[in-house]
N, C-alpha and C. Protein backbone atom coordinates (compact mmCIF):
# COMPACT_ATOMS: atom_id res chain seq x y z
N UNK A 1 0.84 -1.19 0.00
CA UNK A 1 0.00 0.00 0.00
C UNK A 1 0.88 1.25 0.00
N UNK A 2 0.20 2.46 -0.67
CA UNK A 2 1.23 4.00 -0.39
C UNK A 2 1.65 3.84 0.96
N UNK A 3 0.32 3.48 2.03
CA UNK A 3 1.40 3.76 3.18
C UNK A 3 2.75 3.24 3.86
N UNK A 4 2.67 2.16 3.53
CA UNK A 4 3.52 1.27 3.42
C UNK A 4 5.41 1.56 3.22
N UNK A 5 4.93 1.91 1.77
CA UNK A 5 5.79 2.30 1.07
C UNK A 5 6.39 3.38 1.76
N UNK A 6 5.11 4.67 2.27
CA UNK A 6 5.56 6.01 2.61
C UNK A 6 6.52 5.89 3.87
N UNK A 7 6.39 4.86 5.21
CA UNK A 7 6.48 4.48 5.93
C UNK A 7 8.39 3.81 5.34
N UNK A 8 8.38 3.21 4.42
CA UNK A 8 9.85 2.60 3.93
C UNK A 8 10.70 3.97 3.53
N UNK A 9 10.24 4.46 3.00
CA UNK A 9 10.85 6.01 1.89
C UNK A 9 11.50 7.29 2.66
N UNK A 10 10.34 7.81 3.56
CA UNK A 10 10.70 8.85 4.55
C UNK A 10 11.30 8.48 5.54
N UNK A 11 12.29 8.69 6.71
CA UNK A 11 13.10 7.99 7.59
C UNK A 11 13.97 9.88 8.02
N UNK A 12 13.50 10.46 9.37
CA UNK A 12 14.28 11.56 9.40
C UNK A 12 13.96 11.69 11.18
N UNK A 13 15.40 12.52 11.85
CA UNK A 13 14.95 13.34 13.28
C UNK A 13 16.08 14.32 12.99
N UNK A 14 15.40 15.14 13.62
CA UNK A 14 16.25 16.48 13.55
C UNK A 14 17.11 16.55 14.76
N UNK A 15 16.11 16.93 15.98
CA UNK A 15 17.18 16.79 17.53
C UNK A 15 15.79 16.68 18.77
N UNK A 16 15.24 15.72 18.49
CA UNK A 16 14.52 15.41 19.30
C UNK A 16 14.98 15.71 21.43
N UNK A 17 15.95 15.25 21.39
CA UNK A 17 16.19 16.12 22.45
C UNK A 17 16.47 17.53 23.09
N UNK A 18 16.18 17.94 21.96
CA UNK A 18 16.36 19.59 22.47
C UNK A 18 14.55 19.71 21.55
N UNK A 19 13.68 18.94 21.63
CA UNK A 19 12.39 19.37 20.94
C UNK A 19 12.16 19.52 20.12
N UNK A 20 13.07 19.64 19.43
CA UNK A 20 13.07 19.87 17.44
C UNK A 20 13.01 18.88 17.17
N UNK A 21 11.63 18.61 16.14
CA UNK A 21 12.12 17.23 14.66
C UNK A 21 10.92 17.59 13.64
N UNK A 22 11.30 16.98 12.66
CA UNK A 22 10.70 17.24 12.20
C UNK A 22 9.73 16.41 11.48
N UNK A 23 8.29 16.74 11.06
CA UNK A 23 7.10 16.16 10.45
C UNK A 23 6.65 16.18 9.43
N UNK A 24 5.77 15.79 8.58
CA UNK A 24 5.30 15.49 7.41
C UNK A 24 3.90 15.76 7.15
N UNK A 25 3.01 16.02 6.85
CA UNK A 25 1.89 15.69 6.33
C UNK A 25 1.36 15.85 5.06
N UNK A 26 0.97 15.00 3.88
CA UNK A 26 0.31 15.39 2.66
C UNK A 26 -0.76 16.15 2.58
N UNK A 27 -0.31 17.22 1.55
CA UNK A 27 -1.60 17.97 1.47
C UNK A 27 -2.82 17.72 0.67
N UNK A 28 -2.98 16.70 0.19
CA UNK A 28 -3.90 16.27 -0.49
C UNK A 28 -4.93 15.72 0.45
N UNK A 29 -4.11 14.64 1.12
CA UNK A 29 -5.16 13.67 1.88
C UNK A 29 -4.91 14.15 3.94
N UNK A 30 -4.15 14.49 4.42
CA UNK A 30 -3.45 15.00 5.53
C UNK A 30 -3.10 13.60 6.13
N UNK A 31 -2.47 13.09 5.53
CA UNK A 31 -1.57 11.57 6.04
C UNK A 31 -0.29 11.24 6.33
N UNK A 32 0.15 11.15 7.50
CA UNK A 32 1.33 12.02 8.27
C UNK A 32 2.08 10.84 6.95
N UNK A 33 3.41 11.57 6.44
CA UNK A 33 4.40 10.62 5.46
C UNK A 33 5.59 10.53 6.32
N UNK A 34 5.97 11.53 7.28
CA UNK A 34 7.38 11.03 8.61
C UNK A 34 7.17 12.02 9.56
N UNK A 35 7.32 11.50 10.47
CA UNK A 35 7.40 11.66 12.04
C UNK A 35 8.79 11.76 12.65
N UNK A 36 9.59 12.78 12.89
CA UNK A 36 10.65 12.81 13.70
C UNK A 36 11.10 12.18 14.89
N UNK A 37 9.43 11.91 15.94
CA UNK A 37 9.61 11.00 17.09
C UNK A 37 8.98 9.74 17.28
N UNK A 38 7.74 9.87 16.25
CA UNK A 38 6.97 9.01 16.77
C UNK A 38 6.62 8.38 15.19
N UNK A 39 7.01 7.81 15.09
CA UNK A 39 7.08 7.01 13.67
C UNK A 39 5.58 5.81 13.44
N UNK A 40 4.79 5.80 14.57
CA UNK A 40 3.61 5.13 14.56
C UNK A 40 2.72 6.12 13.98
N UNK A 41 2.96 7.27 13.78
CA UNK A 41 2.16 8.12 13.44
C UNK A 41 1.89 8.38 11.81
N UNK A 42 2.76 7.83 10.69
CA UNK A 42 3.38 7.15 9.76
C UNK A 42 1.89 6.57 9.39
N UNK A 43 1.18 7.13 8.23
CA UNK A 43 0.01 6.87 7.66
C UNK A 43 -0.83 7.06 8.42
N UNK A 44 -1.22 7.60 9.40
CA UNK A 44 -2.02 7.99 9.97
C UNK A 44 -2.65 9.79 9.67
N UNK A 45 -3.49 10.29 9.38
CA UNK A 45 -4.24 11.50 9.69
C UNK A 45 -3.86 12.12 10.84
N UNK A 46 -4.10 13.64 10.33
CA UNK A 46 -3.41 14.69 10.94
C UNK A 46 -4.82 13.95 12.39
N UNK A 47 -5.79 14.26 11.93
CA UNK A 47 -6.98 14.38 13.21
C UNK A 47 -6.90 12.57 14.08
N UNK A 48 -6.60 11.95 13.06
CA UNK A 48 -6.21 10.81 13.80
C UNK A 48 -4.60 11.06 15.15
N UNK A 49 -4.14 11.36 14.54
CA UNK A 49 -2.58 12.15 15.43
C UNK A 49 -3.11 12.81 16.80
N UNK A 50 -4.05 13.45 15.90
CA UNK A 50 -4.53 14.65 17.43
C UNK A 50 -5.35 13.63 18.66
N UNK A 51 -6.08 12.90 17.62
CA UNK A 51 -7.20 11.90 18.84
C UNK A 51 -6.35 10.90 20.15
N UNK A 52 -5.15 10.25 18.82
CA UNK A 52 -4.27 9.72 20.11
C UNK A 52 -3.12 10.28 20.92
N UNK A 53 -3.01 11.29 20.84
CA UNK A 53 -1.85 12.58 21.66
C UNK A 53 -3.42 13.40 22.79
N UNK A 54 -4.41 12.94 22.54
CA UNK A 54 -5.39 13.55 23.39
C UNK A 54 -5.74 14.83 23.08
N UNK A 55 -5.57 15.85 21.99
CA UNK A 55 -5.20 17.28 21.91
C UNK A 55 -7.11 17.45 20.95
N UNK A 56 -7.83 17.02 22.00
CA UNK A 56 -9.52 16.69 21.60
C UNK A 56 -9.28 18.82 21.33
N UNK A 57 -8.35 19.75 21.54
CA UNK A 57 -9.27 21.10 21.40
C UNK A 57 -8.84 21.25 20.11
N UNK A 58 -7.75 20.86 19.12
CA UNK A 58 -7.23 20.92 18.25
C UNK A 58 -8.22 20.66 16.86
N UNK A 59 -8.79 21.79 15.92
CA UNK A 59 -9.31 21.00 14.58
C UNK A 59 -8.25 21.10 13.83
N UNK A 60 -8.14 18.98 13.42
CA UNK A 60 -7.05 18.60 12.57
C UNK A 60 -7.16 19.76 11.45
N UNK A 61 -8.58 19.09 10.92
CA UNK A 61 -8.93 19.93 9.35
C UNK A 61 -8.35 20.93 9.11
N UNK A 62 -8.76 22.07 9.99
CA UNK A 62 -8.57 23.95 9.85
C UNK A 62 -6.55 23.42 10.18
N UNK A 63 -6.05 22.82 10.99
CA UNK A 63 -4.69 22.84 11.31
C UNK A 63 -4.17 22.48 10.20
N UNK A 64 -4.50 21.25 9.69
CA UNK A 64 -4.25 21.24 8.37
C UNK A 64 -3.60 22.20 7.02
N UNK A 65 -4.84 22.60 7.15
CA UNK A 65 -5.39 23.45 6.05
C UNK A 65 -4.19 24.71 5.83
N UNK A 66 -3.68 24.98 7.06
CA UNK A 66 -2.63 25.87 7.74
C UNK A 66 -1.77 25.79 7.70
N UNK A 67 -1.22 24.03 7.74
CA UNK A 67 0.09 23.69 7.16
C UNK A 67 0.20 23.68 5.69
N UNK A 68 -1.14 23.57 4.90
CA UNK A 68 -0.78 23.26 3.98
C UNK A 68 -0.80 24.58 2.85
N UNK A 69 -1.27 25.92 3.95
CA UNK A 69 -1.15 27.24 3.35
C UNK A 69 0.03 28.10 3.86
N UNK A 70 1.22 27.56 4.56
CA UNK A 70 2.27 27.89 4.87
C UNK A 70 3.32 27.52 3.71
N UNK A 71 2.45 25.80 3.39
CA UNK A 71 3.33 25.20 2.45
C UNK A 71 3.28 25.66 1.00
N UNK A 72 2.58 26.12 0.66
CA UNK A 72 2.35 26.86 -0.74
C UNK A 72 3.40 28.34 -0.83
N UNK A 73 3.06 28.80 0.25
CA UNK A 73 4.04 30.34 0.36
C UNK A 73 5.65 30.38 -0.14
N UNK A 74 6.01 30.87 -1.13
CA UNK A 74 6.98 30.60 -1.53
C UNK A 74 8.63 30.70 -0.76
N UNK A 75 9.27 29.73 -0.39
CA UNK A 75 9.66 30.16 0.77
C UNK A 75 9.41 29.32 1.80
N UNK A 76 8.33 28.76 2.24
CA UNK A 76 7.50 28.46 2.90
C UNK A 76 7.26 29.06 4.47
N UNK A 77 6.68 29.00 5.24
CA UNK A 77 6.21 29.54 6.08
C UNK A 77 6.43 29.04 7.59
N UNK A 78 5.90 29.74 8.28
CA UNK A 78 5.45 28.94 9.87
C UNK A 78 4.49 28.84 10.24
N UNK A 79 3.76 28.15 11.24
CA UNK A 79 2.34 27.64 11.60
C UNK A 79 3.03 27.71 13.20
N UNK A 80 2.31 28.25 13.95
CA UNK A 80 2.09 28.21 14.98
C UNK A 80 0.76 27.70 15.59
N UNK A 81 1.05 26.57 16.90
CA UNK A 81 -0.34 26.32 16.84
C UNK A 81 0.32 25.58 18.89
N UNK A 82 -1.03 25.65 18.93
CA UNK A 82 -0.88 24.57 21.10
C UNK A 82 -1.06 22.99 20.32
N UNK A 83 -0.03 22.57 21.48
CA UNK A 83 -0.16 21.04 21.28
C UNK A 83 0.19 20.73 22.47
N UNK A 84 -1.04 19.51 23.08
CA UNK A 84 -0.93 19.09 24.45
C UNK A 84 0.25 18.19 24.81
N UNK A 85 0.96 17.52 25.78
CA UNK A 85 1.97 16.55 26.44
C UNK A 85 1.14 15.09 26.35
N UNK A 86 1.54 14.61 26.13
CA UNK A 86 1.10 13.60 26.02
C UNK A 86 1.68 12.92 27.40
């Protein structure tokens, strides 16, 4: 399956111990393609991500939508947004 595959292909951490890494999501479908820490997250949906990190105040969709209008900006952009501790 793509995810599968996406899951073989992407492979990255930036510096997870100092909080930095970095993430993925397609903007077509919002299906995480790499995860810096948490690599279960790897075909999974942005709103699926949010349901199991607990972050119920978070809309995936609109968050989404945000990454994926940062990502168009030429250059690209930043997204600021709250994300709970798991």
């Amino acid at each position: 399956s793509r995810e599968k595959k996406a899951k073989r292909s992407v492979r990255f951490q930036l510096d997870a111990a100092q909080e930095f890494y970095g993430f993925a999501f397609r903007c077509r479908d919002s299906i995480c393609v790499a995860h810096g820490t948490q690599p279960e997250f790897v075909g999974l949906s942005l709103t699926e991500c949010l349901r199991r990190t607990r972050n119920d105040a978070i809309d995936g969709e609109e968050l989404h939508g945000r990454f994926c209008a940062a990502a168009s900006v030429e250059g690209g952009s930043w997204v600021e947004y709250a994300w709970r501790r798991t």
